[in-house]
C-alpha atoms as a PDB file:
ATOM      1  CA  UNK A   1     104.081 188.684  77.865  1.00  0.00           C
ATOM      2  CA  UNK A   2     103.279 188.990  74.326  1.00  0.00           C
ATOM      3  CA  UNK A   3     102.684 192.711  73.642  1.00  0.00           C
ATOM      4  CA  UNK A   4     104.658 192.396  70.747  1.00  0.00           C
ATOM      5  CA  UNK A   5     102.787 189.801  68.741  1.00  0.00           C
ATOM      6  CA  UNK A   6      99.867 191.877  69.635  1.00  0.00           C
ATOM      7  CA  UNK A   7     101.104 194.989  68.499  1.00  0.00           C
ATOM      8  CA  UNK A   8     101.847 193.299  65.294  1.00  0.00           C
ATOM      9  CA  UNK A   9      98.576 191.536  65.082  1.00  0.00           C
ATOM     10  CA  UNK A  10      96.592 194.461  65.185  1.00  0.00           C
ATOM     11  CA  UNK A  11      99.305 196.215  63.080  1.00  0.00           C
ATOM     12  CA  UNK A  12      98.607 193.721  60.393  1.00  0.00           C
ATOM     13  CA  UNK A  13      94.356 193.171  60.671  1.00  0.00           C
ATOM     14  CA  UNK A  14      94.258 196.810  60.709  1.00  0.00           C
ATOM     15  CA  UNK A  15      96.568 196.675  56.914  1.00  0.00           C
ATOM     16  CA  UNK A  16      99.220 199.161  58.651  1.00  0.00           C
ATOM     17  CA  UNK A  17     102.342 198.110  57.516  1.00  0.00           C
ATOM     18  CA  UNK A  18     105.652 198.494  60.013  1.00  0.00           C
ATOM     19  CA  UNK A  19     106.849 201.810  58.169  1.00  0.00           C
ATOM     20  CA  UNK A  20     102.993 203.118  58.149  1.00  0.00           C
ATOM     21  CA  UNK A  21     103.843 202.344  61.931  1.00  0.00           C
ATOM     22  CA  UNK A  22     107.487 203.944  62.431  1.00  0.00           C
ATOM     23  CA  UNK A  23     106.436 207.026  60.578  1.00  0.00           C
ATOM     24  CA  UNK A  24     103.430 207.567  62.938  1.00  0.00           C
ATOM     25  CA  UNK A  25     105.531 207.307  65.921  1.00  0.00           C
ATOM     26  CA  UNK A  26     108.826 208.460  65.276  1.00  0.00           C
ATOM     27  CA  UNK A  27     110.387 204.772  66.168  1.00  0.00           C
ATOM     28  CA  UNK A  28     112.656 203.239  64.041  1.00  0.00           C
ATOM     29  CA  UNK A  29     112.107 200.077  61.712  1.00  0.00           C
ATOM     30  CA  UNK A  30     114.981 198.446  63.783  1.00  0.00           C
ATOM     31  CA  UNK A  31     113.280 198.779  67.135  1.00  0.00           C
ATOM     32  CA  UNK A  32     110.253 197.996  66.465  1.00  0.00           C
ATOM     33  CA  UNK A  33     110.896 194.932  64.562  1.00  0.00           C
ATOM     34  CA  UNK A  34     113.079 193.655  67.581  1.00  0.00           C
ATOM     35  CA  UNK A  35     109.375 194.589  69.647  1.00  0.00           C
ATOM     36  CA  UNK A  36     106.806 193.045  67.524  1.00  0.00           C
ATOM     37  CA  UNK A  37     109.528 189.721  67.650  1.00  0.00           C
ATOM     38  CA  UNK A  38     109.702 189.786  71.475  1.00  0.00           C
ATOM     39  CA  UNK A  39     113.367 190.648  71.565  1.00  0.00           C
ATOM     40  CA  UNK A  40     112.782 193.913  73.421  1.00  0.00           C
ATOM     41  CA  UNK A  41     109.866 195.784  75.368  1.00  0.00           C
ATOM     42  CA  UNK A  42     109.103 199.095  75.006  1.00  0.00           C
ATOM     43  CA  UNK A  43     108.528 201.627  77.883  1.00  0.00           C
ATOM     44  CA  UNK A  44     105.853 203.108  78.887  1.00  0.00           C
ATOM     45  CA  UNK A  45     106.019 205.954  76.914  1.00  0.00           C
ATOM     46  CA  UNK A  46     106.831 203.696  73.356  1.00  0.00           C
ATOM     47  CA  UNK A  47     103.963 201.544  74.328  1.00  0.00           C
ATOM     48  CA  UNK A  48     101.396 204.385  74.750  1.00  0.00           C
ATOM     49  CA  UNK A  49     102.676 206.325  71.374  1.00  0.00           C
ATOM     50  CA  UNK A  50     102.452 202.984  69.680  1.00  0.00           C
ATOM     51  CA  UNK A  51      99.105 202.317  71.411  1.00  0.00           C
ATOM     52  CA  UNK A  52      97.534 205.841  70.333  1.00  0.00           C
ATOM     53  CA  UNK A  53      98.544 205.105  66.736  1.00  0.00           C
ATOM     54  CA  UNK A  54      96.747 201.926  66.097  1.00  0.00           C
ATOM     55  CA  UNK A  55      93.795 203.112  68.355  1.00  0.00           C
ATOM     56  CA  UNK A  56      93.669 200.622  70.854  1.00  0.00           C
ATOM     57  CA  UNK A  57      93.858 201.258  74.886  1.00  0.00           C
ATOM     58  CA  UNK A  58      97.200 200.821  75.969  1.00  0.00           C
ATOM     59  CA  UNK A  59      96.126 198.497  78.907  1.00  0.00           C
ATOM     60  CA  UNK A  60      95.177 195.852  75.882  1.00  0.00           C
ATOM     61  CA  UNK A  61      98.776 195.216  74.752  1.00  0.00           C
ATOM     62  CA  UNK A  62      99.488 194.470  78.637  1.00  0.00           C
ATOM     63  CA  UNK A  63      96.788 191.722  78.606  1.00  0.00           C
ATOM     64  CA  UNK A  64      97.975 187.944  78.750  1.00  0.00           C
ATOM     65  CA  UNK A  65      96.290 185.875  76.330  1.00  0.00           C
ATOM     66  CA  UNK A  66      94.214 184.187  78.963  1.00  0.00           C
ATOM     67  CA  UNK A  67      93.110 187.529  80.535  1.00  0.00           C
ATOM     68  CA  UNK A  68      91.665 188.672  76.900  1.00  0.00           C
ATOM     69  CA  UNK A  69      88.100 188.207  75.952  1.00  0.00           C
ATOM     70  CA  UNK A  70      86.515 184.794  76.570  1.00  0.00           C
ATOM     71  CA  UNK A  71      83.693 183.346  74.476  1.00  0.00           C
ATOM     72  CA  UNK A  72      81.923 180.177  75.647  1.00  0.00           C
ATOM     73  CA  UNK A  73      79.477 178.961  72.848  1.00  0.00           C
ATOM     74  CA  UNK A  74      76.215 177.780  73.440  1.00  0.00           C
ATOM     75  CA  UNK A  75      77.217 174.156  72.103  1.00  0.00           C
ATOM     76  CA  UNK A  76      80.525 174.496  73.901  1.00  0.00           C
ATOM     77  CA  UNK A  77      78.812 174.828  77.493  1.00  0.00           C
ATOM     78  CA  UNK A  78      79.858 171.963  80.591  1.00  0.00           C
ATOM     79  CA  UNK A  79      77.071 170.412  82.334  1.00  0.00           C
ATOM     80  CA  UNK A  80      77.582 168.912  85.933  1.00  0.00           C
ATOM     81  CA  UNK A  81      75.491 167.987  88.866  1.00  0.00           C
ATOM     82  CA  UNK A  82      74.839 169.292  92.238  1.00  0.00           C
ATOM     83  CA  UNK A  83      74.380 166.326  94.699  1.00  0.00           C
ATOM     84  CA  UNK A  84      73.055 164.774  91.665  1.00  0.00           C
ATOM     85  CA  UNK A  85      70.170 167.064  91.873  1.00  0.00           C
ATOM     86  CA  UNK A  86      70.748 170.055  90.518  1.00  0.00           C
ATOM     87  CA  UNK A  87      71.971 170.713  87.020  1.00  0.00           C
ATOM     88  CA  UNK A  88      74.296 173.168  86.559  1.00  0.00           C
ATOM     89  CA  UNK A  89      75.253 174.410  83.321  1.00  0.00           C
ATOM     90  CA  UNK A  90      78.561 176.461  83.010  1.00  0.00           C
ATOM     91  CA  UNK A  91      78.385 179.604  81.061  1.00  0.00           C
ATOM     92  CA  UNK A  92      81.657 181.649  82.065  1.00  0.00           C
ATOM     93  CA  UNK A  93      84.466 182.598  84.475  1.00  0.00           C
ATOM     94  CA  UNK A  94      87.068 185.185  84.834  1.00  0.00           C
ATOM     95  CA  UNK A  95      88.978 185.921  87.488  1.00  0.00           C
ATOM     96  CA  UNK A  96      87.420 184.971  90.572  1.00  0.00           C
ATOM     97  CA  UNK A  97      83.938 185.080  89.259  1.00  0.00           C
ATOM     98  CA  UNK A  98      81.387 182.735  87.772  1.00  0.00           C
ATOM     99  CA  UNK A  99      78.584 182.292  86.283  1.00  0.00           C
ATOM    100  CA  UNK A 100      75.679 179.620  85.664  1.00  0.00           C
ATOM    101  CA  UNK A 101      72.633 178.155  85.464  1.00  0.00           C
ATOM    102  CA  UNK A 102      71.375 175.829  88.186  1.00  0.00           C
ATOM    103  CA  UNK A 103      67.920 173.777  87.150  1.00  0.00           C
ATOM    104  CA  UNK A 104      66.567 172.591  89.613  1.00  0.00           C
ATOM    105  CA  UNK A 105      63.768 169.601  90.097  1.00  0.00           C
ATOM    106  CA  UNK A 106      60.660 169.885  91.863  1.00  0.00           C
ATOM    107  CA  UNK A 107      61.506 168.672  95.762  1.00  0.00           C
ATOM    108  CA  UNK A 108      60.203 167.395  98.549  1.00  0.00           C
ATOM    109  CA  UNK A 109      58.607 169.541 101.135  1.00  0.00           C
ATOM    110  CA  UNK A 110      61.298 168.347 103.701  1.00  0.00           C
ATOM    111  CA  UNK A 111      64.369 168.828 101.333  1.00  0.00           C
ATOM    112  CA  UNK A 112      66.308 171.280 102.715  1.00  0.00           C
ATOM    113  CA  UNK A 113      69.614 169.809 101.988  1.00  0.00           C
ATOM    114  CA  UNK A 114      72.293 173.179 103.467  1.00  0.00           C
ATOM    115  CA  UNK A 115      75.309 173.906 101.640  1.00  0.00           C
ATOM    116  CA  UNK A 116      77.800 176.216 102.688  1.00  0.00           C
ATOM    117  CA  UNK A 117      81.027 177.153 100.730  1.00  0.00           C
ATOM    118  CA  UNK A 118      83.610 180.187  99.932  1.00  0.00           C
ATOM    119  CA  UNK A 119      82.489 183.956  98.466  1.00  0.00           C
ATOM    120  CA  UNK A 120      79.355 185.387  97.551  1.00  0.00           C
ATOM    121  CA  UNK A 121      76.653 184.814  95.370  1.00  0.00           C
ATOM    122  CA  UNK A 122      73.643 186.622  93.347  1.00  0.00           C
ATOM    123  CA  UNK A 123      71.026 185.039  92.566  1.00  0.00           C
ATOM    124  CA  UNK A 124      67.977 186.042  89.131  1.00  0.00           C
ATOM    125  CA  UNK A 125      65.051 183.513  89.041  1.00  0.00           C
ATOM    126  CA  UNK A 126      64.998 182.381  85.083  1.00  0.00           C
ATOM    127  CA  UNK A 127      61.785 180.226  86.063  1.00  0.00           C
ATOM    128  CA  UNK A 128      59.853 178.725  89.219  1.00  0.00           C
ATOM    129  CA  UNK A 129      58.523 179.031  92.321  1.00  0.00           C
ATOM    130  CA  UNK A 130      61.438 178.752  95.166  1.00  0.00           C
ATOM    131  CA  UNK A 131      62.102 178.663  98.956  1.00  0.00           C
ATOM    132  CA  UNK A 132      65.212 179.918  99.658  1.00  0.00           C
ATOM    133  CA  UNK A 133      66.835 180.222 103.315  1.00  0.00           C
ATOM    134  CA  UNK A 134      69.913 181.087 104.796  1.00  0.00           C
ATOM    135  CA  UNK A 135      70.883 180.962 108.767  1.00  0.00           C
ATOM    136  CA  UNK A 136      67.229 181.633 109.913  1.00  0.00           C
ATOM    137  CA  UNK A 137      65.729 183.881 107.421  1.00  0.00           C
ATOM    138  CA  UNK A 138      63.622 182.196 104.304  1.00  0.00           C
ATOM    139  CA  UNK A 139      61.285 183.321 101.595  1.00  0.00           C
ATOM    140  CA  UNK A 140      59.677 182.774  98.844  1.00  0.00           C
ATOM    141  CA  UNK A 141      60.951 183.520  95.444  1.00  0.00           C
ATOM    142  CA  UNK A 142      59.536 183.332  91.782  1.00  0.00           C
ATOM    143  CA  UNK A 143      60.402 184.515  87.966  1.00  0.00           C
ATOM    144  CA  UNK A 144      62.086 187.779  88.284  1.00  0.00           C
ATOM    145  CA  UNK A 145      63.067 187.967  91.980  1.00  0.00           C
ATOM    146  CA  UNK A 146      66.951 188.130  93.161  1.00  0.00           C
ATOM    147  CA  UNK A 147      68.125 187.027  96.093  1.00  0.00           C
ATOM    148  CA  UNK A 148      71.924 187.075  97.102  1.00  0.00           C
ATOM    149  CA  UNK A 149      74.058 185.825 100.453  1.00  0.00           C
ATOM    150  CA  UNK A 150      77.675 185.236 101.947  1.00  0.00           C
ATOM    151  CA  UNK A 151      78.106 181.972 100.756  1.00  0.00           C
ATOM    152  CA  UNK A 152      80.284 180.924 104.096  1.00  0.00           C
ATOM    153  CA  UNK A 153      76.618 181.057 105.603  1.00  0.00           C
ATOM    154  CA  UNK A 154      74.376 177.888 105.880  1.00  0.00           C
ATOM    155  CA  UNK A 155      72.264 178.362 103.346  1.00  0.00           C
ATOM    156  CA  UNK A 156      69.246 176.343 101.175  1.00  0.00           C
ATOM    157  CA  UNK A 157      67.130 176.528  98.101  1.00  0.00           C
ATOM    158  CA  UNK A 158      64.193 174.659  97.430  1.00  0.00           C
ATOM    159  CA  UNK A 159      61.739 173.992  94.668  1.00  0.00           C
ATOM    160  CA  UNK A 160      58.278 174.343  95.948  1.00  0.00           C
ATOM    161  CA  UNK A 161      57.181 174.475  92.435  1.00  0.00           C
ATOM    162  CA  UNK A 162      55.548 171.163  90.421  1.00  0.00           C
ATOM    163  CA  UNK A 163      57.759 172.311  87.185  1.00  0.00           C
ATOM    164  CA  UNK A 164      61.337 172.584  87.208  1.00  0.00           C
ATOM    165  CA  UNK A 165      63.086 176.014  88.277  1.00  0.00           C
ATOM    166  CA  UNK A 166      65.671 177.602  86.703  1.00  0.00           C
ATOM    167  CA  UNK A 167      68.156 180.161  88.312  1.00  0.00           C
ATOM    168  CA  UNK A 168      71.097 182.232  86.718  1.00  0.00           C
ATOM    169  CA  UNK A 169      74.140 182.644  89.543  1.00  0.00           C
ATOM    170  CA  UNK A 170      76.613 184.922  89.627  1.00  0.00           C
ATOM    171  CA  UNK A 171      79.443 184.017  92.540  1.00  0.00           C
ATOM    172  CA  UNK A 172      82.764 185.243  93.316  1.00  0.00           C
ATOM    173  CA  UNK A 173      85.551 183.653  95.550  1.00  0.00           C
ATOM    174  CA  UNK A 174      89.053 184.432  95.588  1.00  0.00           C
ATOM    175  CA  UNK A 175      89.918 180.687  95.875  1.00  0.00           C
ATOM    176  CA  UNK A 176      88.937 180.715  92.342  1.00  0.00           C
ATOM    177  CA  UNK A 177      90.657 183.594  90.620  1.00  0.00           C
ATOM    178  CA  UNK A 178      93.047 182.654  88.283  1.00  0.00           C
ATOM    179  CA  UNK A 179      91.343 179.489  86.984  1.00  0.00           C
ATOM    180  CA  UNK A 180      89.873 180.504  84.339  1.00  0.00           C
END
């Protein structure tokens, strides 16, 4: 971990200097030099004072870099293909969770094709008229509607529409935490 570049990241964008720093939490130059240069880590009870003083939640200096904030452009978005079907543009992941939209093409009546995979999903309607299914229930879904399943289940969705649909997903699996 990093907590000390951190601390002296926010130490500097905030224009504290290290003996604005020492002086608001009774730790010495020496120490906290050897912190904010990764030569030492400070307990608890260091981290917290130092924490309180530059007015950030102590559970931010424990962050690793990749479990910070994430911002995914617009232009910086992935674009893939579901059975060469589906579009599926990537808009984010942490953790174990995702999230994109899948455009899909009007369909044939009889195209049902089933997919089944890991974790669960939630499903918002951005555009479109749908038939969705899983196991043995189905209905009918439009702009607006959610619909959400086990993903482990059998399960279908269908463009019944004669424009393309559109729908935002939200899934979760632990096979993918920690890929972000």
């Amino acid at each position: 971990m990093d907590i000390g570049t951190t601390i002296r990241t926010i130490r500097q964008k905030r224009g504290i200097t290290i003996g604005q720093l020492c002086e608001g939490t009774g730790l010495s130059q020496g120490f906290l030099s050897l912190v904010e240069n990764n030569k030492t880590s400070p307990s608890l009870a260091t981290l917290e004072s130092i924490a309180g003083y530059l007015g950030v939640p102590m559970a931010y200096l424990l962050l690793k870099h990749e479990e910070r904030m994430n911002v995914v452009r617009r232009n910086e978005r992935t674009f893939s293909m579901f059975r060469d079907k589906h579009k599926i543009e990537h808009l984010g992941e942490i953790g174990g969770m995702r999230m994109y939209i899948s455009e899909i093409p009007p369909g044939n009546p009889l195209d049902r094709t089933v997919n089944e995979h890991e974790g669960i999903e939630i499903h918002y309607v951005l555009k479109g008229k749908l038939l969705v299914g899983q196991g043995e229930d189905e209905c009918t879904v439009e702009e607006g509607d959610t619909f959400s399943w086990y993903a482990f289940v059998p399960h279908w969705v269908q463009n019944i529409g004669d424009e393309p649909a559109a729908i935002l997903i939200v899934s979760y699996s632990d096979n993918h935490r920690g890929k972000n």
